[in-house]
PDB file of N, CA and C in Angstrom:
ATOM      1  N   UNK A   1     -12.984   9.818   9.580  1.00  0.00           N
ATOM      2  CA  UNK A   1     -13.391   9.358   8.270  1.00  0.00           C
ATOM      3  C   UNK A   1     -12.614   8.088   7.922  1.00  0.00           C
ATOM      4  N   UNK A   2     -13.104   6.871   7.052  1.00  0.00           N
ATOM      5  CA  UNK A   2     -12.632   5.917   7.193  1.00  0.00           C
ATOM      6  C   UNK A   2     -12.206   5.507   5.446  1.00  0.00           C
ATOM      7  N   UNK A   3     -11.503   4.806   4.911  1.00  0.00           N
ATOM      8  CA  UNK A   3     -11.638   4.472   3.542  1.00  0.00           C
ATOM      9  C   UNK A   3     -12.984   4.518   3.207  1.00  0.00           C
ATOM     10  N   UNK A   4     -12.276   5.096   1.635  1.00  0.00           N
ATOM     11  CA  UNK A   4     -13.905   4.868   0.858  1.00  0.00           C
ATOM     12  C   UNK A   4     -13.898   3.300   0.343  1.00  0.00           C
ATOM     13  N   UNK A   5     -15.414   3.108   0.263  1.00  0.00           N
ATOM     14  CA  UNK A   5     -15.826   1.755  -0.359  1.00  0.00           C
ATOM     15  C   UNK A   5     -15.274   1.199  -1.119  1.00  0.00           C
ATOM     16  N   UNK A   6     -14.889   2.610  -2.492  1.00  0.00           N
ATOM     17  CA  UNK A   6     -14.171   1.650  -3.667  1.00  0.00           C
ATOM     18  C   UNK A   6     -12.734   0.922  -2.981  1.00  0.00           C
ATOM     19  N   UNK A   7     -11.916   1.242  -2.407  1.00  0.00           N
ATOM     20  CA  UNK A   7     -10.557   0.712  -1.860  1.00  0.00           C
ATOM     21  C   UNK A   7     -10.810  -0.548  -1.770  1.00  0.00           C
ATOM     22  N   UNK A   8     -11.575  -1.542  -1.584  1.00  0.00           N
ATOM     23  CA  UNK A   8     -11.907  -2.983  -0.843  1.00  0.00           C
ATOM     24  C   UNK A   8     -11.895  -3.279  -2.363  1.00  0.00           C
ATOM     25  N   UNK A   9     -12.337  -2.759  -3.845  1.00  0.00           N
ATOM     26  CA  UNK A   9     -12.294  -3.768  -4.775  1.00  0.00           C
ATOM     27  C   UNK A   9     -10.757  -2.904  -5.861  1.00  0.00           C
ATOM     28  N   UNK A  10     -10.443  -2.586  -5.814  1.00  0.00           N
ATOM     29  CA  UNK A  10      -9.108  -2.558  -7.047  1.00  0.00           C
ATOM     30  C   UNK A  10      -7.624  -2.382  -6.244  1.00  0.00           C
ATOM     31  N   UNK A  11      -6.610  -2.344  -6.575  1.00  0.00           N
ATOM     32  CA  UNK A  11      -5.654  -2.782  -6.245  1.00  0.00           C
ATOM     33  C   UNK A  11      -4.205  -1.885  -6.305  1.00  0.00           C
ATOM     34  N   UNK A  12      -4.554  -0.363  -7.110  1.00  0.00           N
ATOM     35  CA  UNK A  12      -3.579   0.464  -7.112  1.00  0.00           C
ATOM     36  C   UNK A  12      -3.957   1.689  -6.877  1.00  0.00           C
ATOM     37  N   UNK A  13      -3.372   2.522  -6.049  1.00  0.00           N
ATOM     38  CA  UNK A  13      -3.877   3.927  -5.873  1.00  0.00           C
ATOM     39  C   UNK A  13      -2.461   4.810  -6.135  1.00  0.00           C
ATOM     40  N   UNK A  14      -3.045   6.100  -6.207  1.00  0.00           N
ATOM     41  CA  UNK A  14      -1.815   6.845  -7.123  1.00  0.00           C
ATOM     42  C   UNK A  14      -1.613   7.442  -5.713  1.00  0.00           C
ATOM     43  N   UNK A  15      -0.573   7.713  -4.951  1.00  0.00           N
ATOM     44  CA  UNK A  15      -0.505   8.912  -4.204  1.00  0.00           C
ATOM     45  C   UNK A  15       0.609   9.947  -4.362  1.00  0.00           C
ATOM     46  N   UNK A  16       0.150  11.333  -3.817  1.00  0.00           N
ATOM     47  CA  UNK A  16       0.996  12.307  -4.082  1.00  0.00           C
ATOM     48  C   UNK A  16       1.002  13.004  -2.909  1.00  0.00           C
ATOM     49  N   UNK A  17       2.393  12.884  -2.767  1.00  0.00           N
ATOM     50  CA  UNK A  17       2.679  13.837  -0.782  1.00  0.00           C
ATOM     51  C   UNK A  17       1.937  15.217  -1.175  1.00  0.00           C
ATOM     52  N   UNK A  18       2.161  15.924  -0.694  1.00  0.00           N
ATOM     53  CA  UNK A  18       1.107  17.518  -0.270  1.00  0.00           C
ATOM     54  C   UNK A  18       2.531  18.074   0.137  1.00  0.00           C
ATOM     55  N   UNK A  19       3.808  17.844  -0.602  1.00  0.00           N
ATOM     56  CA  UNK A  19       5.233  18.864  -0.020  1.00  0.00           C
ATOM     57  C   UNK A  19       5.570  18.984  -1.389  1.00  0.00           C
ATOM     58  N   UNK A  20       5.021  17.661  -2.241  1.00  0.00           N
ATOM     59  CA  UNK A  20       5.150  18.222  -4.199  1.00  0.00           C
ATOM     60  C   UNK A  20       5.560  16.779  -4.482  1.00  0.00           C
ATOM     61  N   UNK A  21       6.202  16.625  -5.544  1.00  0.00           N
ATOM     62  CA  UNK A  21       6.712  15.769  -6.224  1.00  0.00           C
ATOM     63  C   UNK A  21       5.352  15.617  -7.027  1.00  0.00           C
ATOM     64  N   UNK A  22       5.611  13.882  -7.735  1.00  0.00           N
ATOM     65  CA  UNK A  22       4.686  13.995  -8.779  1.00  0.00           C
ATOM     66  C   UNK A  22       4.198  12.443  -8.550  1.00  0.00           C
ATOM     67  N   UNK A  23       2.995  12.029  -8.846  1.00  0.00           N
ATOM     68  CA  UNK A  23       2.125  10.997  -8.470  1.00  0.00           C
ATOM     69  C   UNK A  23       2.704   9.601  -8.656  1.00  0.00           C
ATOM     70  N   UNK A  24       2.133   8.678  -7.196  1.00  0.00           N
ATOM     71  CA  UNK A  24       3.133   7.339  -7.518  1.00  0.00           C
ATOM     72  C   UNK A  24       2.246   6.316  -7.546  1.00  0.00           C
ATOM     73  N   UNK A  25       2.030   5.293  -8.472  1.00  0.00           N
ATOM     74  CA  UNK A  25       0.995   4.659  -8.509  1.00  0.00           C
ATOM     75  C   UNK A  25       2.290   3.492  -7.572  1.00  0.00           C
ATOM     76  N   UNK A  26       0.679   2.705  -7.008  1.00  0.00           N
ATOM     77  CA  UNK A  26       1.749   1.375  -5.640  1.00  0.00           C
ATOM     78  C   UNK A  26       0.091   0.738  -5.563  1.00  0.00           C
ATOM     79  N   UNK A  27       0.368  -0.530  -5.527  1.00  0.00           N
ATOM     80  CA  UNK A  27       0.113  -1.750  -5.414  1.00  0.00           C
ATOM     81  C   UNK A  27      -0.486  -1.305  -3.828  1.00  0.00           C
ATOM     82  N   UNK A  28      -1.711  -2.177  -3.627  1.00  0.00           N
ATOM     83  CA  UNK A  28      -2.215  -1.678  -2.040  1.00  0.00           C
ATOM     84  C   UNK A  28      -3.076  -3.124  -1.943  1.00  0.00           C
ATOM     85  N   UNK A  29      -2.979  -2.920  -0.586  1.00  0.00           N
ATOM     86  CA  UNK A  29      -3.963  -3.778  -0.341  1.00  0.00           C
ATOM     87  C   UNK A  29      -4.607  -3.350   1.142  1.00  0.00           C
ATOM     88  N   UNK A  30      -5.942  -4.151   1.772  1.00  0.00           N
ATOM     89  CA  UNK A  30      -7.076  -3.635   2.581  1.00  0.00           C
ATOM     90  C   UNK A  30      -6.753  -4.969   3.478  1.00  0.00           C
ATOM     91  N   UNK A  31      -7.162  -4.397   4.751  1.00  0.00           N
ATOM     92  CA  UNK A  31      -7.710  -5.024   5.915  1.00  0.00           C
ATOM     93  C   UNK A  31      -8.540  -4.422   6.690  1.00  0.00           C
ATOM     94  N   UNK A  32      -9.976  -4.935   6.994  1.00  0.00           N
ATOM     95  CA  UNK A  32     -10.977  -3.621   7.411  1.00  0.00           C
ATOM     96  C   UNK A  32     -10.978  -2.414   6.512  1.00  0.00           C
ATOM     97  N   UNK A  33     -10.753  -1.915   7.970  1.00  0.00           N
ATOM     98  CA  UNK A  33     -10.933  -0.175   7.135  1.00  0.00           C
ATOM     99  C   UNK A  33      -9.268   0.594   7.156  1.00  0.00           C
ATOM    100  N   UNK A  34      -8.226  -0.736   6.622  1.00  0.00           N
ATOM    101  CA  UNK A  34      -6.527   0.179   6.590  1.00  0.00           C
ATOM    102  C   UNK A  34      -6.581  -0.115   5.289  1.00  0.00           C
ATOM    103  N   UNK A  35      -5.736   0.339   4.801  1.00  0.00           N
ATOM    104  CA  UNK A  35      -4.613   0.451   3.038  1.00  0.00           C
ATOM    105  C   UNK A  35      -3.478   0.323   3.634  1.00  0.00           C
ATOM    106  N   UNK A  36      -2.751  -0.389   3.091  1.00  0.00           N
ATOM    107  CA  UNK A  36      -1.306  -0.687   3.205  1.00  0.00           C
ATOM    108  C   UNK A  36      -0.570  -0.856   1.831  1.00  0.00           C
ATOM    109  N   UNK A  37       0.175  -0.277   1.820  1.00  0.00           N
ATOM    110  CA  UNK A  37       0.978  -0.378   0.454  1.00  0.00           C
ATOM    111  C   UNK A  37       2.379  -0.476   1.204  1.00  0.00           C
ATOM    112  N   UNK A  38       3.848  -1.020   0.116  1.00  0.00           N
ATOM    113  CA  UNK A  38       4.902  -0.633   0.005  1.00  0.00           C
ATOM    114  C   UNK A  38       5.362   0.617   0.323  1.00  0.00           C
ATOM    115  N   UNK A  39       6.285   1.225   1.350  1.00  0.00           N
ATOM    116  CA  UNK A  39       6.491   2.839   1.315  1.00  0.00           C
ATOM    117  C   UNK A  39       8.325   2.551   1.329  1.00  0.00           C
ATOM    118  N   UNK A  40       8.623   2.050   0.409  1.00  0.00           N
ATOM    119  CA  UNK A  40      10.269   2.104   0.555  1.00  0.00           C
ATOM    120  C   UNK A  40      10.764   2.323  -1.204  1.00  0.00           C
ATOM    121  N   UNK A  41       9.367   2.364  -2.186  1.00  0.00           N
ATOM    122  CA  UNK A  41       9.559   2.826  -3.472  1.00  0.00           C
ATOM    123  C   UNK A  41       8.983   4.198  -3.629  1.00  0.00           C
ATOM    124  N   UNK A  42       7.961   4.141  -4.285  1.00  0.00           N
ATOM    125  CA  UNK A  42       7.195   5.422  -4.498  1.00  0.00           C
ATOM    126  C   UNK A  42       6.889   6.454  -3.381  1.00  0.00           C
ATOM    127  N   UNK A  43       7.094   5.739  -1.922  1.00  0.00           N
ATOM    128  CA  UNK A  43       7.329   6.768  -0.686  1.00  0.00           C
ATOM    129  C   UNK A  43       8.135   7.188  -0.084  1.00  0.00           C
ATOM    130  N   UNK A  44       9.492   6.314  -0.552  1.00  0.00           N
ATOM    131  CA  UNK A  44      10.216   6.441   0.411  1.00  0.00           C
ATOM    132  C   UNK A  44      10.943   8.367   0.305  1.00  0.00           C
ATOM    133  N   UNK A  45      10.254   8.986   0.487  1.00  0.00           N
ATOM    134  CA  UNK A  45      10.843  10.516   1.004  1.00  0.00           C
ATOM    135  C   UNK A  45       9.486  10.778   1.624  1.00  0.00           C
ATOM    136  N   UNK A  46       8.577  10.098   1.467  1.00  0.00           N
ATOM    137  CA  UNK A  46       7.609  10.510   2.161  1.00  0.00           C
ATOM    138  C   UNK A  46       8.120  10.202   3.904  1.00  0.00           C
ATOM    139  N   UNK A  47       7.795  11.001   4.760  1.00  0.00           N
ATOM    140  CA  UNK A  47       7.920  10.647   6.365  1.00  0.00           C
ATOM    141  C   UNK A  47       6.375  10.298   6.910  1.00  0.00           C
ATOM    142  N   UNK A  48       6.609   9.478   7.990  1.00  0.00           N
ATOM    143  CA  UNK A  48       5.686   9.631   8.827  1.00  0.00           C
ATOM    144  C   UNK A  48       5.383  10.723   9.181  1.00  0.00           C
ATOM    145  N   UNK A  49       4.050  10.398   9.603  1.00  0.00           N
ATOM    146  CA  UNK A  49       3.002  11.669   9.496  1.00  0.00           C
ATOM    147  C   UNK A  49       2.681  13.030   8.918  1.00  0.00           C
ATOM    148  N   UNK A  50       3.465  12.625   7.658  1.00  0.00           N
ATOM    149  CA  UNK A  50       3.213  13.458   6.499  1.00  0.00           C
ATOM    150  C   UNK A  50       1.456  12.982   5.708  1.00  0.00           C
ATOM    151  N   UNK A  51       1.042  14.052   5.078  1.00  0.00           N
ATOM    152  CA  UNK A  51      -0.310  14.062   4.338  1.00  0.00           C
ATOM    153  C   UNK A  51       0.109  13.719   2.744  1.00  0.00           C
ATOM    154  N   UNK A  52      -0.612  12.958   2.373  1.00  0.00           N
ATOM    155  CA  UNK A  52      -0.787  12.739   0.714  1.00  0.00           C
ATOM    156  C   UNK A  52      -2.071  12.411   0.302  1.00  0.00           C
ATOM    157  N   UNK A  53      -2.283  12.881  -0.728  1.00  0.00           N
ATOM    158  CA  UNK A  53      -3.726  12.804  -1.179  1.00  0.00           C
ATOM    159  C   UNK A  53      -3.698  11.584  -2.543  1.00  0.00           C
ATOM    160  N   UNK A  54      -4.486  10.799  -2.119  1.00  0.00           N
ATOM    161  CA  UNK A  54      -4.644   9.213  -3.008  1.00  0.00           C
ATOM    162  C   UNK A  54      -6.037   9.153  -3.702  1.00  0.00           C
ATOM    163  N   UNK A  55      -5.900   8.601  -4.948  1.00  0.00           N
ATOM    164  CA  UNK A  55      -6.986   8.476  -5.209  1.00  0.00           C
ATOM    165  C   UNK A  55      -6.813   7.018  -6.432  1.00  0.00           C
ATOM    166  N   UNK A  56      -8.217   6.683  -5.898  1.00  0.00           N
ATOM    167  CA  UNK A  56      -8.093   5.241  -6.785  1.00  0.00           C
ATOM    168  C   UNK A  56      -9.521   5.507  -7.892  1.00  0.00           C
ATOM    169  N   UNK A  57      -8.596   4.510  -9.107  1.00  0.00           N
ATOM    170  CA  UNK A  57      -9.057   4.628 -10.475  1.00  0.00           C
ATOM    171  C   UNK A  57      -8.935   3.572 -11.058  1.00  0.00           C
ATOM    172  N   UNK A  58     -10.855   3.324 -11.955  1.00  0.00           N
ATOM    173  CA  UNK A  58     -11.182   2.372 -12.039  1.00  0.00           C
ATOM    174  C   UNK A  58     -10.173   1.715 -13.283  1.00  0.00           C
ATOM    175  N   UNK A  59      -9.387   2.555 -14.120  1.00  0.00           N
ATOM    176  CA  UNK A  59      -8.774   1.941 -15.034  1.00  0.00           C
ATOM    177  C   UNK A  59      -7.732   3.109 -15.310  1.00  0.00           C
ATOM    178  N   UNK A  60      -6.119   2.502 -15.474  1.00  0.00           N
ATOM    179  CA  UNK A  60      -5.245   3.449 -15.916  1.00  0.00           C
ATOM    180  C   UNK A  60      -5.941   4.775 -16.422  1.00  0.00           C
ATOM    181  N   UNK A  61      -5.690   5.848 -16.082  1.00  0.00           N
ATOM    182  CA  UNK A  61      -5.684   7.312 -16.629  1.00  0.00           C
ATOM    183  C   UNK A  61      -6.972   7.599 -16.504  1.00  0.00           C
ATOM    184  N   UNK A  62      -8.205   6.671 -16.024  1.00  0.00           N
ATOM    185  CA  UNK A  62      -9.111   7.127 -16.152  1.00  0.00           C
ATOM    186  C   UNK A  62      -9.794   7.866 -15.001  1.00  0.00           C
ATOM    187  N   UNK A  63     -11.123   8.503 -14.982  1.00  0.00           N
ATOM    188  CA  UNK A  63     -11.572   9.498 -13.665  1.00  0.00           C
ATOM    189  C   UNK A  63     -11.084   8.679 -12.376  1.00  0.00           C
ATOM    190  N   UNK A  64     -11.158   9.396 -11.576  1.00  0.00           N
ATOM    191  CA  UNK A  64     -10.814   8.459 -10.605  1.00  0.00           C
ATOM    192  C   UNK A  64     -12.661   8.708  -9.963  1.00  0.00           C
ATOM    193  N   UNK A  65     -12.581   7.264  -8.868  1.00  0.00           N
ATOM    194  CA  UNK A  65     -13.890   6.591  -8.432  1.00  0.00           C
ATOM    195  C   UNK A  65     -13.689   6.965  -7.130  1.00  0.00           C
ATOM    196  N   UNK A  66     -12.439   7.619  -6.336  1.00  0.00           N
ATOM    197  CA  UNK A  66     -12.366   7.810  -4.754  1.00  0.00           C
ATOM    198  C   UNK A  66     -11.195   8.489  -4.725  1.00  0.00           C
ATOM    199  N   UNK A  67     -10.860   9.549  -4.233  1.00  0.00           N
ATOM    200  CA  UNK A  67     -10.054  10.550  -3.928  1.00  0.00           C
ATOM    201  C   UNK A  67     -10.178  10.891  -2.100  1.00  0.00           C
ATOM    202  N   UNK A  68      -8.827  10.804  -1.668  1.00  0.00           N
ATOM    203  CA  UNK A  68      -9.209  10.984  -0.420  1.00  0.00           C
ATOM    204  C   UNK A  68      -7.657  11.349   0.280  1.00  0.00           C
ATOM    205  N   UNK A  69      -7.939  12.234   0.824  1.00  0.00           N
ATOM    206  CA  UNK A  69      -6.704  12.457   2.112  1.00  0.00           C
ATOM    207  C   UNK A  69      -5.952  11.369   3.044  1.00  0.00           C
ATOM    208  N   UNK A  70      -4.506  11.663   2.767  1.00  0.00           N
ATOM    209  CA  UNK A  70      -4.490  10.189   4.124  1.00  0.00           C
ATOM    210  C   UNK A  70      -2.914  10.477   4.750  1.00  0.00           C
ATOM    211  N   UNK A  71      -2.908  10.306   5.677  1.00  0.00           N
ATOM    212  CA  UNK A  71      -1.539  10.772   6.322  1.00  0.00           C
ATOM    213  C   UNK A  71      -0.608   8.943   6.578  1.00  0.00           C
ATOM    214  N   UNK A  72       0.716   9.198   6.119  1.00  0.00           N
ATOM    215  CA  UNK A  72       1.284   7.721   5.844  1.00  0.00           C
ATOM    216  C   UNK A  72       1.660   7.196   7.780  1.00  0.00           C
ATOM    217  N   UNK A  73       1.960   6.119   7.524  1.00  0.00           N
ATOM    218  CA  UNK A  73       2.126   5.363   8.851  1.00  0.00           C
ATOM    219  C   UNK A  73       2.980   4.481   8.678  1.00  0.00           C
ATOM    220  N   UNK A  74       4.084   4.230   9.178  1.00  0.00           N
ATOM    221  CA  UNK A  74       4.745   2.907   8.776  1.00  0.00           C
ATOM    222  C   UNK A  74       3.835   1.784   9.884  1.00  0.00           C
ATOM    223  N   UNK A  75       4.289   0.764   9.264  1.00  0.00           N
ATOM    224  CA  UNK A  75       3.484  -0.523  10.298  1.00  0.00           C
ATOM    225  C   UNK A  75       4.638  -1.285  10.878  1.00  0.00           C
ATOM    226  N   UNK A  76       4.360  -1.685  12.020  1.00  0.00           N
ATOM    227  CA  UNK A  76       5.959  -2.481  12.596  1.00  0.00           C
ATOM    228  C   UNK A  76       5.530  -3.778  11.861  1.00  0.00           C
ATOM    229  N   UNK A  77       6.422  -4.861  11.526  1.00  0.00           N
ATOM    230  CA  UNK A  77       6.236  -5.828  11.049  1.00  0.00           C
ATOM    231  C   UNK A  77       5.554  -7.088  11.899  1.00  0.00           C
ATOM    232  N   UNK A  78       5.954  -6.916  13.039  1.00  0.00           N
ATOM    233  CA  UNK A  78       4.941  -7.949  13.818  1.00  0.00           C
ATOM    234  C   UNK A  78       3.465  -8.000  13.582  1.00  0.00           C
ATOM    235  N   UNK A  79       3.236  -6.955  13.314  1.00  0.00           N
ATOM    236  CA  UNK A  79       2.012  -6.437  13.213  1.00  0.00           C
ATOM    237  C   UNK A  79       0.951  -6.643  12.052  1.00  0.00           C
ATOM    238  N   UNK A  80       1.932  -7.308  10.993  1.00  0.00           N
ATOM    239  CA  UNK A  80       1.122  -7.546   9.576  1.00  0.00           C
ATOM    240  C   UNK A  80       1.190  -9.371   9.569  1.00  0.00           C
ATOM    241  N   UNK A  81      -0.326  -9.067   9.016  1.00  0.00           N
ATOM    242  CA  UNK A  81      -0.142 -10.837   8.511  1.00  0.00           C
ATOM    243  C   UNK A  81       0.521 -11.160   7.665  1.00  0.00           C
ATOM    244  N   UNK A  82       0.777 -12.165   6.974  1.00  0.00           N
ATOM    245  CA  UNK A  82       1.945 -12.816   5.931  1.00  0.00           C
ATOM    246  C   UNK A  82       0.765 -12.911   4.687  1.00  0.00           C
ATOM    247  N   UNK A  83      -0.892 -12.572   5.329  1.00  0.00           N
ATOM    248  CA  UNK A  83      -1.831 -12.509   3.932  1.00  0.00           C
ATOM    249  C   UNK A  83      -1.784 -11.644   3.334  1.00  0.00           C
ATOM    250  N   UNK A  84      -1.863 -10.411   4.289  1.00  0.00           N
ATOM    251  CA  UNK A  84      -1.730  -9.645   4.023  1.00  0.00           C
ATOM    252  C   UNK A  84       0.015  -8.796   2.744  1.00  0.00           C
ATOM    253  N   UNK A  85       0.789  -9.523   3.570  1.00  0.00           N
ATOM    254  CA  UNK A  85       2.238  -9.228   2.289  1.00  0.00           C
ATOM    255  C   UNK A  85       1.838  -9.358   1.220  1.00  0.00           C
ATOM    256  N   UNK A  86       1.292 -10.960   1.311  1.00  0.00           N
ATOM    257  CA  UNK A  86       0.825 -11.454  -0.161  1.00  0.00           C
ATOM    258  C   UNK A  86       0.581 -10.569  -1.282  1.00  0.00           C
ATOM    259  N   UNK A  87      -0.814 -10.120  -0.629  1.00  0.00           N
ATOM    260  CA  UNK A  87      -1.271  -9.246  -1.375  1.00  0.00           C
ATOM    261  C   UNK A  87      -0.603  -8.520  -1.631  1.00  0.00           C
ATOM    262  N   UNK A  88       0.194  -7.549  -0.960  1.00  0.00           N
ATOM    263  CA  UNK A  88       1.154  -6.331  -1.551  1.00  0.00           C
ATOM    264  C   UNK A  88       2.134  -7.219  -2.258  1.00  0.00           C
ATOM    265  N   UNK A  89       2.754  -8.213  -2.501  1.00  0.00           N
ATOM    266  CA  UNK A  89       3.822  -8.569  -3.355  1.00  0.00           C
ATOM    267  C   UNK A  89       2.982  -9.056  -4.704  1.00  0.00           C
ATOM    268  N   UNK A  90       1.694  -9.427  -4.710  1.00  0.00           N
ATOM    269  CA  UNK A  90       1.089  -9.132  -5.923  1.00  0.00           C
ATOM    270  C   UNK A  90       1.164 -10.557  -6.563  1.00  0.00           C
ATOM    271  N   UNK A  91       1.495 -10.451  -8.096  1.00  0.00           N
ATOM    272  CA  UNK A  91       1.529 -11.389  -9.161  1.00  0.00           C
ATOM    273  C   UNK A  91       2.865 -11.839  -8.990  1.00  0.00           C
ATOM    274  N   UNK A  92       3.798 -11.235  -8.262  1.00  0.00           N
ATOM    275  CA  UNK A  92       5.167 -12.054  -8.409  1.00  0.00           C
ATOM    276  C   UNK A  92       5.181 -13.526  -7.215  1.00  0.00           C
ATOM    277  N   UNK A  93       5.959 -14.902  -8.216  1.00  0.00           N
ATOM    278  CA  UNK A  93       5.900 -15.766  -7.384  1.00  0.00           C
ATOM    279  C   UNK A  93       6.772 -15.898  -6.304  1.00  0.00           C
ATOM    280  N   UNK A  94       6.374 -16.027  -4.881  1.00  0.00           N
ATOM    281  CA  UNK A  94       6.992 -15.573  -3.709  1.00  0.00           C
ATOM    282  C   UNK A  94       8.286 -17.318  -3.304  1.00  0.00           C
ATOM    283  N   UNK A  95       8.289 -18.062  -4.067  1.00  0.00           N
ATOM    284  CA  UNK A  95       8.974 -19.168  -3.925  1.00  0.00           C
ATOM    285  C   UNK A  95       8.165 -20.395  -4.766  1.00  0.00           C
ATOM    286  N   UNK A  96       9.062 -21.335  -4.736  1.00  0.00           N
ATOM    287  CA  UNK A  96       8.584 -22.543  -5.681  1.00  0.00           C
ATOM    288  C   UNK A  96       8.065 -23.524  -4.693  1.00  0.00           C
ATOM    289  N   UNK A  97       8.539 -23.549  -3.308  1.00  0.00           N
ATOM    290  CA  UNK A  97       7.788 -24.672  -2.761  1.00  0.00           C
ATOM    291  C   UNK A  97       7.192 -23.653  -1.363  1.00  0.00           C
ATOM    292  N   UNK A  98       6.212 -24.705  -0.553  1.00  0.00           N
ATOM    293  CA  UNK A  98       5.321 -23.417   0.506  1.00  0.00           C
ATOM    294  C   UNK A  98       6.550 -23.370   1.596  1.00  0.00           C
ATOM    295  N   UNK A  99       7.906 -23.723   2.055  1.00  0.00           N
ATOM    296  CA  UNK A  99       8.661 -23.102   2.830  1.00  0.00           C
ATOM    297  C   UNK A  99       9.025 -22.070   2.236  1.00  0.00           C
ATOM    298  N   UNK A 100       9.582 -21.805   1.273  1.00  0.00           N
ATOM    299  CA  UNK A 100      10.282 -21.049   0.910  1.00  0.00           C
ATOM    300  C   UNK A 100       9.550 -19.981   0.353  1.00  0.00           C
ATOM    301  N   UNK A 101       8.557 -20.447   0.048  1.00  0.00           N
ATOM    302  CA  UNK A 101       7.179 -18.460  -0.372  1.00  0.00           C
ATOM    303  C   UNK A 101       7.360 -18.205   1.262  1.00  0.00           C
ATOM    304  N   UNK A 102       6.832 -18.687   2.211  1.00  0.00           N
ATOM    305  CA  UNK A 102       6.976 -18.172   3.325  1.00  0.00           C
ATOM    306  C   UNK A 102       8.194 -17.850   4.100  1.00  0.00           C
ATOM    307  N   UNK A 103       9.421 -18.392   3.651  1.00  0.00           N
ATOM    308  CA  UNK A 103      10.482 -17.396   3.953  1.00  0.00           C
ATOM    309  C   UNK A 103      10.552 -16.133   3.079  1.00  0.00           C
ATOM    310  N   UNK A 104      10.264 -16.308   2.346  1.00  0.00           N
ATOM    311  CA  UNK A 104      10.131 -15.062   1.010  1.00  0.00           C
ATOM    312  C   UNK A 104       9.109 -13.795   1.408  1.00  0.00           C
ATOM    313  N   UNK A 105       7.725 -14.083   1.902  1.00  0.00           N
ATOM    314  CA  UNK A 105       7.173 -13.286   2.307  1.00  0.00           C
ATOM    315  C   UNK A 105       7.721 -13.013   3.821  1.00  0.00           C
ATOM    316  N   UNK A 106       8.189 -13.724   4.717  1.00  0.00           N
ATOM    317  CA  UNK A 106       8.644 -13.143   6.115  1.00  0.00           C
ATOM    318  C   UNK A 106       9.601 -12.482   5.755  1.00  0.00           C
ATOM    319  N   UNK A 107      10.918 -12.163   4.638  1.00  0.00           N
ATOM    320  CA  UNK A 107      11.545 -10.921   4.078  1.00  0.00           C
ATOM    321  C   UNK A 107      10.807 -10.053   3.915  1.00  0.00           C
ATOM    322  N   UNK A 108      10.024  -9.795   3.035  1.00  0.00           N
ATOM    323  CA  UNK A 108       9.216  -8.795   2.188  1.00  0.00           C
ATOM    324  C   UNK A 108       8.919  -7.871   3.471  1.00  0.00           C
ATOM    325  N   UNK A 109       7.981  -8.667   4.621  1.00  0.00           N
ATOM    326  CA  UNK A 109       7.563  -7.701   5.916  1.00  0.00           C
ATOM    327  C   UNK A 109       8.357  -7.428   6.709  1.00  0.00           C
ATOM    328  N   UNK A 110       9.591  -8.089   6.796  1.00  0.00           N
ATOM    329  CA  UNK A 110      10.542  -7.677   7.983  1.00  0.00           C
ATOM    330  C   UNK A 110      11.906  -6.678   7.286  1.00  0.00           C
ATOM    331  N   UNK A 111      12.018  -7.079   6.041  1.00  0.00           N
ATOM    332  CA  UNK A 111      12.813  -5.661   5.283  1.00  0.00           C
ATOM    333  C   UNK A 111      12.849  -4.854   4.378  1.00  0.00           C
ATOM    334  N   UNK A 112      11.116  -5.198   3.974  1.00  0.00           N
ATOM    335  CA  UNK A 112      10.260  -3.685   3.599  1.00  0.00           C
ATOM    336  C   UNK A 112       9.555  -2.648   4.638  1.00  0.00           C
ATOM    337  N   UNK A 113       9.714  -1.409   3.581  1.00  0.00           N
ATOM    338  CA  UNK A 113       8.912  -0.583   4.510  1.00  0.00           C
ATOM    339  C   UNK A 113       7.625  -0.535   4.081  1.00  0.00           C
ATOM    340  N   UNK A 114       6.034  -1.184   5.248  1.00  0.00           N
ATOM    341  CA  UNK A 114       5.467  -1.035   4.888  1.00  0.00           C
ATOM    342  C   UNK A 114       4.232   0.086   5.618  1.00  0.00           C
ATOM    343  N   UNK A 115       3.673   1.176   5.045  1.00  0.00           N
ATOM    344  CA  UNK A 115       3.119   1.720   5.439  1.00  0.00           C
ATOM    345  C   UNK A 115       1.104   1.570   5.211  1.00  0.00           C
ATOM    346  N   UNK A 116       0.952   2.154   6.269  1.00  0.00           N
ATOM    347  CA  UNK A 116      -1.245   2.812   5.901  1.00  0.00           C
ATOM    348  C   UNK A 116      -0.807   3.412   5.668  1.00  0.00           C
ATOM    349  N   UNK A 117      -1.991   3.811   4.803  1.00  0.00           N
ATOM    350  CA  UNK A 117      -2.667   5.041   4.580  1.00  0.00           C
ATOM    351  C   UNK A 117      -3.549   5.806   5.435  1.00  0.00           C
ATOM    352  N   UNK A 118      -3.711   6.008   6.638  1.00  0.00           N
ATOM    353  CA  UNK A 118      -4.968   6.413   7.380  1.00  0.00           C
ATOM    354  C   UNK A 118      -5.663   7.741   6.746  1.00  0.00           C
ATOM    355  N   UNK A 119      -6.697   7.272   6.390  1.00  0.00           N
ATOM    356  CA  UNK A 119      -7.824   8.418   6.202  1.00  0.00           C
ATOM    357  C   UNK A 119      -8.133   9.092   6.950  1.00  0.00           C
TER     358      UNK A 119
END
């Protein structure tokens, strides 16, 4: 089973491990058919190849539009584009001139943890 459709248009999904705790909304972003979010805030007790169930919602508190199972993955950093960071670092500005966003984002991927979501 692969992401649902809605994932490709909004930008935060809540997830909650399946061992307890209580729901973490995180910033995500898509390539194909992966989710990648940050896993060194709202995951970090989560382990690899642990299950959490995510679901994305079209507006704070409201129904959610896609609910779905997904077991976490860390990603090695070679492995991610620097467009991809982008996106997970969001609205914050990553540097004032283009060397230095791009030293800024080559931190973000090489000493964050970033994980999929695999469905």
């Amino acid at each position: 089973m692969g992401l649902p459709k809605e994932a490709s248009s909004h930008h935060t999904v809540w997830v909650q491990p399946w061992h307890g705790g209580r729901p973490r909304a995180l910033r995500y972003a898509t390539s194909g058919s992966h989710l990648y979010c940050f896993g060194d805030d709202g995951l970090a007790g989560v382990a690899d190849g642990e299950q959490v169930t995510a679901s994305i919602h079209r507006i704070a508190n409201g129904p959610p539009v896609a609910e779905f199972s997904a077991t976490v993955r860390t990603v090695a950093p070679q492995n991610l584009d620097l467009g991809l960071v982008s996106e997970l670092v969001g609205h914050r500005r990553p540097g004032r001139t283009f060397d230095e966003a791009l030293q800024h984002l080559q931190e973000y991927r090489d000493r964050r943890r970033i994980v999929e979501l695999t469905a």
